[in-house]
C-alpha atoms as a PDB file:
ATOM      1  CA  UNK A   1     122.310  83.944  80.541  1.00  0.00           C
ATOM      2  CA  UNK A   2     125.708  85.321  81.798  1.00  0.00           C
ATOM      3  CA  UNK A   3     125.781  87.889  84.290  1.00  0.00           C
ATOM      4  CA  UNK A   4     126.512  91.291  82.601  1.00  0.00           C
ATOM      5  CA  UNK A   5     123.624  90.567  80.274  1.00  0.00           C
ATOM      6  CA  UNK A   6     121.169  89.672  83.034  1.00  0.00           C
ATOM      7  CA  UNK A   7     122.345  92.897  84.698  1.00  0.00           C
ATOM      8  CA  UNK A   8     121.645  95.000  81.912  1.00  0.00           C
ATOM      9  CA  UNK A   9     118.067  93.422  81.569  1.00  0.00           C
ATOM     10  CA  UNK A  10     117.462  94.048  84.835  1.00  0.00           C
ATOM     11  CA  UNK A  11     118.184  97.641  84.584  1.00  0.00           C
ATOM     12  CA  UNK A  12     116.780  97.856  81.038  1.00  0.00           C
ATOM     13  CA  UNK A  13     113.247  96.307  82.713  1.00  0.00           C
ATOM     14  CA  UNK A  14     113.290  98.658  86.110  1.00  0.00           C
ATOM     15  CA  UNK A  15     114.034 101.596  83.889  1.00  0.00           C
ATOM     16  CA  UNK A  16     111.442 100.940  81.223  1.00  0.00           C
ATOM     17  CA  UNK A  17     108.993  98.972  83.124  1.00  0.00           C
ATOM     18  CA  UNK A  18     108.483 101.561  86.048  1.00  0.00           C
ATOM     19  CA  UNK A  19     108.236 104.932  87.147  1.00  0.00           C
ATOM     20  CA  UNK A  20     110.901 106.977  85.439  1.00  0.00           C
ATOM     21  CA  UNK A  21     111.416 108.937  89.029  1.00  0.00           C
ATOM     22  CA  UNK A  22     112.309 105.238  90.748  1.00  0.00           C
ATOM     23  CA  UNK A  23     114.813 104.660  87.967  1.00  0.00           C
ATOM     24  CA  UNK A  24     115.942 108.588  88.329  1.00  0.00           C
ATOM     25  CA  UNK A  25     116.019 108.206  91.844  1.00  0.00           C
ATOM     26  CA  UNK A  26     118.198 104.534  91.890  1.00  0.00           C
ATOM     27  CA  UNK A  27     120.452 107.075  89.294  1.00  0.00           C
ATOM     28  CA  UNK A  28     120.660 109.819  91.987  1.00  0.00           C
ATOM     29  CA  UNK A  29     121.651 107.350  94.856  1.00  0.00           C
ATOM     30  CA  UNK A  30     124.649 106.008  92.848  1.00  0.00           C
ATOM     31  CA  UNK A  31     125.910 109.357  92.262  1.00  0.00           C
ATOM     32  CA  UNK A  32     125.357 109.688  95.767  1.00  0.00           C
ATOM     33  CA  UNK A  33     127.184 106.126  96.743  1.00  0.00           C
ATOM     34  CA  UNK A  34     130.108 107.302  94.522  1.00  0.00           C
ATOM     35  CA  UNK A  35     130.294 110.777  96.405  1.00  0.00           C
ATOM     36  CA  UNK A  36     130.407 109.201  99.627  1.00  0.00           C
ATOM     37  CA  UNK A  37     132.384 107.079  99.293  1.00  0.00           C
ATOM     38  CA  UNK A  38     135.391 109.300  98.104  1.00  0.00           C
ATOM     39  CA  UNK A  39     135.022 110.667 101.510  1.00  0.00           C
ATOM     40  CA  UNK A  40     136.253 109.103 104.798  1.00  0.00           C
ATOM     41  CA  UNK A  41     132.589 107.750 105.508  1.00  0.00           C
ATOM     42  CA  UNK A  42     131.026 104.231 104.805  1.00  0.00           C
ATOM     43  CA  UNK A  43     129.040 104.406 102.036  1.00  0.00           C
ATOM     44  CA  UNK A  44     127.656 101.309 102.325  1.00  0.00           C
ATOM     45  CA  UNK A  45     124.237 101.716 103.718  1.00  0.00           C
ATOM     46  CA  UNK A  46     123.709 104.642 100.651  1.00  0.00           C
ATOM     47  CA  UNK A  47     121.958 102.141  98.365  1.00  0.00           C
ATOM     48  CA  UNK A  48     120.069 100.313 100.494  1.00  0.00           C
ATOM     49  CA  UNK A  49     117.867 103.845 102.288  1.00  0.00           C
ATOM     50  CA  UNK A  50     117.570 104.856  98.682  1.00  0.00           C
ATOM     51  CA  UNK A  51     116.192 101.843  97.450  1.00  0.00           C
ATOM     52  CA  UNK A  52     113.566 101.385 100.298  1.00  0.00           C
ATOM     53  CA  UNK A  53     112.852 105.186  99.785  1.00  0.00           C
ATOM     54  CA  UNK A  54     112.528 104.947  96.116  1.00  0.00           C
ATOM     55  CA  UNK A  55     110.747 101.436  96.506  1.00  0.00           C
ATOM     56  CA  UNK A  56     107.975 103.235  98.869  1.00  0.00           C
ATOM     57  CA  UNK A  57     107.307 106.069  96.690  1.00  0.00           C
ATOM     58  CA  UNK A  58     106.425 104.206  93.862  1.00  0.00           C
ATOM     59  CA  UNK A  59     104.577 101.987  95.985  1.00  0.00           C
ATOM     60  CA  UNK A  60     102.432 104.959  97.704  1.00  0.00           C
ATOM     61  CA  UNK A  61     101.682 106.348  94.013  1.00  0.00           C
ATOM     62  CA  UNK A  62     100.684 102.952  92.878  1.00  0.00           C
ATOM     63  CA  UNK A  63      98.067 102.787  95.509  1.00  0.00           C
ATOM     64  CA  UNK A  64      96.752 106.750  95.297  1.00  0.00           C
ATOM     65  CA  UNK A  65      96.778 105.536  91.541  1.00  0.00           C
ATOM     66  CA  UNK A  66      94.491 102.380  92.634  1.00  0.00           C
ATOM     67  CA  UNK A  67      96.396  99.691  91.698  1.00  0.00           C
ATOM     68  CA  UNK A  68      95.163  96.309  93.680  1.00  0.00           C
ATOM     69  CA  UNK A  69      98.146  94.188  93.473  1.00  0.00           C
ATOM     70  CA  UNK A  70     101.985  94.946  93.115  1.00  0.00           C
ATOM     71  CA  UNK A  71     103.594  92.266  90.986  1.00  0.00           C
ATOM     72  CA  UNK A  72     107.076  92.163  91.807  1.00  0.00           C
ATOM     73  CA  UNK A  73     109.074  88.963  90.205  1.00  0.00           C
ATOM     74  CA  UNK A  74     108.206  88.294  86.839  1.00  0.00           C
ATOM     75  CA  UNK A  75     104.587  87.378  85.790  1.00  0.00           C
ATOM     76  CA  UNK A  76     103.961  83.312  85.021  1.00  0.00           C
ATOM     77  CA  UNK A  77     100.791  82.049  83.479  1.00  0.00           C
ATOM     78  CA  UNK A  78     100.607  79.899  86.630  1.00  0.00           C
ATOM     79  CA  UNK A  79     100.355  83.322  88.694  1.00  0.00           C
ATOM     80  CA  UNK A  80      97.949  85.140  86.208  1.00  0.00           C
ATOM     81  CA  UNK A  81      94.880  83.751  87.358  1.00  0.00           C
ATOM     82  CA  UNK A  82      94.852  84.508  91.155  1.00  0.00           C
ATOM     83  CA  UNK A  83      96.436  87.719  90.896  1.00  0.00           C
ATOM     84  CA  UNK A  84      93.244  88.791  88.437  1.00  0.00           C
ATOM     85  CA  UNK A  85      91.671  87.092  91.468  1.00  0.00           C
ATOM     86  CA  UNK A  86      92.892  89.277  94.134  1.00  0.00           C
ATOM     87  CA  UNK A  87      93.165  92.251  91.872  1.00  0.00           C
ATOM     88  CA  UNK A  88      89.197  92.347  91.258  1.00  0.00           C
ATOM     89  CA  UNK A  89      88.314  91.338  95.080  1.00  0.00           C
ATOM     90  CA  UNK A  90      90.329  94.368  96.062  1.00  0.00           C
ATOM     91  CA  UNK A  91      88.536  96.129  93.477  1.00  0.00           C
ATOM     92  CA  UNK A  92      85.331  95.330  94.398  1.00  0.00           C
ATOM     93  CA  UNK A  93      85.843  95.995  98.118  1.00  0.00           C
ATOM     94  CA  UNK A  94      87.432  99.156  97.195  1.00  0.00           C
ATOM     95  CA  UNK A  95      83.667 100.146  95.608  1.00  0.00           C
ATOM     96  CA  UNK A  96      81.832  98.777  97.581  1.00  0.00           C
ATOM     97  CA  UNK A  97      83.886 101.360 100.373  1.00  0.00           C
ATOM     98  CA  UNK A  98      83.824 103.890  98.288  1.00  0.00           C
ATOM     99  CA  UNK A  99      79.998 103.602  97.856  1.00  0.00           C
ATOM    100  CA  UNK A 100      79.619 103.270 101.710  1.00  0.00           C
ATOM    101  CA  UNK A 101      81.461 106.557 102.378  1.00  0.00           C
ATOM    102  CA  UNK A 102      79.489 108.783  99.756  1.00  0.00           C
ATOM    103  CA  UNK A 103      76.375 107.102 101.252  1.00  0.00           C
ATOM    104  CA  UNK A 104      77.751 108.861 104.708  1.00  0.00           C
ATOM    105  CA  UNK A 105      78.922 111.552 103.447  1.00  0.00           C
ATOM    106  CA  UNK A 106      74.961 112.304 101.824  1.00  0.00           C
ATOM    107  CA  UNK A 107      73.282 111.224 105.076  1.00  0.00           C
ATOM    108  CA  UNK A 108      75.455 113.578 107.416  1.00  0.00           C
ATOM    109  CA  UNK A 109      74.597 116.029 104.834  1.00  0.00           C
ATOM    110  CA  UNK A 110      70.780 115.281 104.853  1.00  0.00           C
ATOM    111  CA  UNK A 111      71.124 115.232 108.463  1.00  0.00           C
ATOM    112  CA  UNK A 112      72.809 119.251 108.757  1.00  0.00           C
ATOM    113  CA  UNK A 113      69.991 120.269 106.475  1.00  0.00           C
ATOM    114  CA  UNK A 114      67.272 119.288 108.967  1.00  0.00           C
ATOM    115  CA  UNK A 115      69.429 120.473 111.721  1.00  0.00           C
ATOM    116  CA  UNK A 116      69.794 123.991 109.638  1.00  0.00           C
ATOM    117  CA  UNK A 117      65.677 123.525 109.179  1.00  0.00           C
ATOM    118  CA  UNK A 118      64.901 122.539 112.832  1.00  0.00           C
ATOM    119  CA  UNK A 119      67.008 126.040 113.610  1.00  0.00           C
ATOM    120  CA  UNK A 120      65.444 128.059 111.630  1.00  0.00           C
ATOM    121  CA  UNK A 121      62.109 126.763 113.080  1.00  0.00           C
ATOM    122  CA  UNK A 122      63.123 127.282 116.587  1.00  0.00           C
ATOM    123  CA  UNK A 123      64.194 130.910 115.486  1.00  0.00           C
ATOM    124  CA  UNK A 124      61.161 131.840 114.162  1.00  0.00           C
ATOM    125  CA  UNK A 125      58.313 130.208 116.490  1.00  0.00           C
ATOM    126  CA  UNK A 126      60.124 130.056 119.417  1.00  0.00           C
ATOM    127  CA  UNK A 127      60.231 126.611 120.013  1.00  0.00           C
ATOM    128  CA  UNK A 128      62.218 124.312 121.328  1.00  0.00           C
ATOM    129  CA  UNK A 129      64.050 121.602 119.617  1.00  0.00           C
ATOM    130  CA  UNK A 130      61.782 118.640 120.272  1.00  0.00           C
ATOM    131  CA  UNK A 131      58.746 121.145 118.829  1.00  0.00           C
ATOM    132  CA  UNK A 132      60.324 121.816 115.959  1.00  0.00           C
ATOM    133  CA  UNK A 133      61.243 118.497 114.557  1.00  0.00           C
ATOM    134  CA  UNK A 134      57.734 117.435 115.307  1.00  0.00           C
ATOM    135  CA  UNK A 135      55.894 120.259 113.506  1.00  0.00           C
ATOM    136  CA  UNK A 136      58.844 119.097 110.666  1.00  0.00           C
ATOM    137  CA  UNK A 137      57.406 115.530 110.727  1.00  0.00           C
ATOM    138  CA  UNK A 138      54.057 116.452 110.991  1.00  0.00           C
ATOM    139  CA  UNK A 139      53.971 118.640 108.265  1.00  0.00           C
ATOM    140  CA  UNK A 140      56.002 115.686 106.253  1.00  0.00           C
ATOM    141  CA  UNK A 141      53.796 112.905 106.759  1.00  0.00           C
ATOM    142  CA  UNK A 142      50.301 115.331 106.317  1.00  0.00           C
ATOM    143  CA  UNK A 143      52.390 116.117 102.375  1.00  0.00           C
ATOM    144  CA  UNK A 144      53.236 112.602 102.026  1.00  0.00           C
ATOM    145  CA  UNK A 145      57.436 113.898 101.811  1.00  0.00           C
ATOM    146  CA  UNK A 146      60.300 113.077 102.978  1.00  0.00           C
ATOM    147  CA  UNK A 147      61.774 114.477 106.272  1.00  0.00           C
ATOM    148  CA  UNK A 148      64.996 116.236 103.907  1.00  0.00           C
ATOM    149  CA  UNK A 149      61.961 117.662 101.665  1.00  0.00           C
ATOM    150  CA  UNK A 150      60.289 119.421 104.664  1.00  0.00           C
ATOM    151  CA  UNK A 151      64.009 120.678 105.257  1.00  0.00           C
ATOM    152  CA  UNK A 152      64.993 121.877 102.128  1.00  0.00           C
ATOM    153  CA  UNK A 153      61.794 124.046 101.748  1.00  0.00           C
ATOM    154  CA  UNK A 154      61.812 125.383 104.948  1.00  0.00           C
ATOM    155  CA  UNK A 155      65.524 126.428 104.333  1.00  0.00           C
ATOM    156  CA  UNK A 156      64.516 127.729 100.594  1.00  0.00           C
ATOM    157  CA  UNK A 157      61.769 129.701 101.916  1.00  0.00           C
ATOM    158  CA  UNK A 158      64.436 131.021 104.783  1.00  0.00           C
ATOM    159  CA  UNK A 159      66.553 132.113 102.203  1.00  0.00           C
ATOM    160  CA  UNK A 160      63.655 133.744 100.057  1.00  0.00           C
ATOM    161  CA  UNK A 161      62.392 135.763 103.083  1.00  0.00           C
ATOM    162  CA  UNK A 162      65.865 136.769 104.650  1.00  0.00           C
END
């Protein structure tokens, strides 16, 4: 392949085969090579910062975008296989991360509800903390409900009575 044609498929794959905004930003920094260097300053290094700038931009969108693997020189059949590999392991420890953190985020909110609860308990019988969340578990396990259940009601009936 001579050189000016594996030039122009380089540009015609980085153009078409990424983000237009790295291609419009490689077309930016030559404009900005080519103004430098008609001044008195090295314009050398131009290229190079725009290239690592453009190169982590469309890396940090890939990953907000969740992509698990960044293929960078060409794809071979030989290469297919455990880059599928790596691309569903990240995948799956991406979920199963994901699934951790909403099961958090819904137990620090469980836990705020029967904090709110255990207040409003305190408020109104004038008890301490430690008398509260008994009379809360008490009056859960005579039900048979949940500890959040207890909560929730006591914080509905709060709200209906306020």
């Amino acid at each position: 392949m001579s050189t000016a044609k594996a030039f122009g498929r380089f540009w015609w794959d980085f153009v078409v085969g990424d983000d237009w905004r790295a291609a419009a930003g490689v077309i930016v920094a030559i404009g900005v090579t080519a103004a430098v260097a008609r001044s008195s300053v090295s314009a050398w290094w131009v290229m190079p910062v725009a290239v690592a700038l453009v190169l982590y931009a469309s890396l940090r969108r890939a990953i907000r975008a969740g992509v698990s693997s960044y293929v960078v020189a060409g794809l071979t059949p030989a290469r297919l296989l455990p880059v599928l590999n790596v691309a569903i392991a990240r995948f799956e420890a991406d979920a199963e991360l994901r699934a951790e953190l909403d099961g958090a985020r819904a137990e620090l909110a469980q836990r705020k509800r029967i904090e709110r609860a255990k207040g409003i308990l305190m408020r109104a019988r004038k008890l301490d903390e430690a008398a509260a969340y008994a009379q809360m578990r008490r009056l859960a396990m005579d039900r048979n409900l949940k500890l959040i259940e207890v909560a929730d009601r006591i914080i509905d009936a709060d709200e209906l009575l306020s």
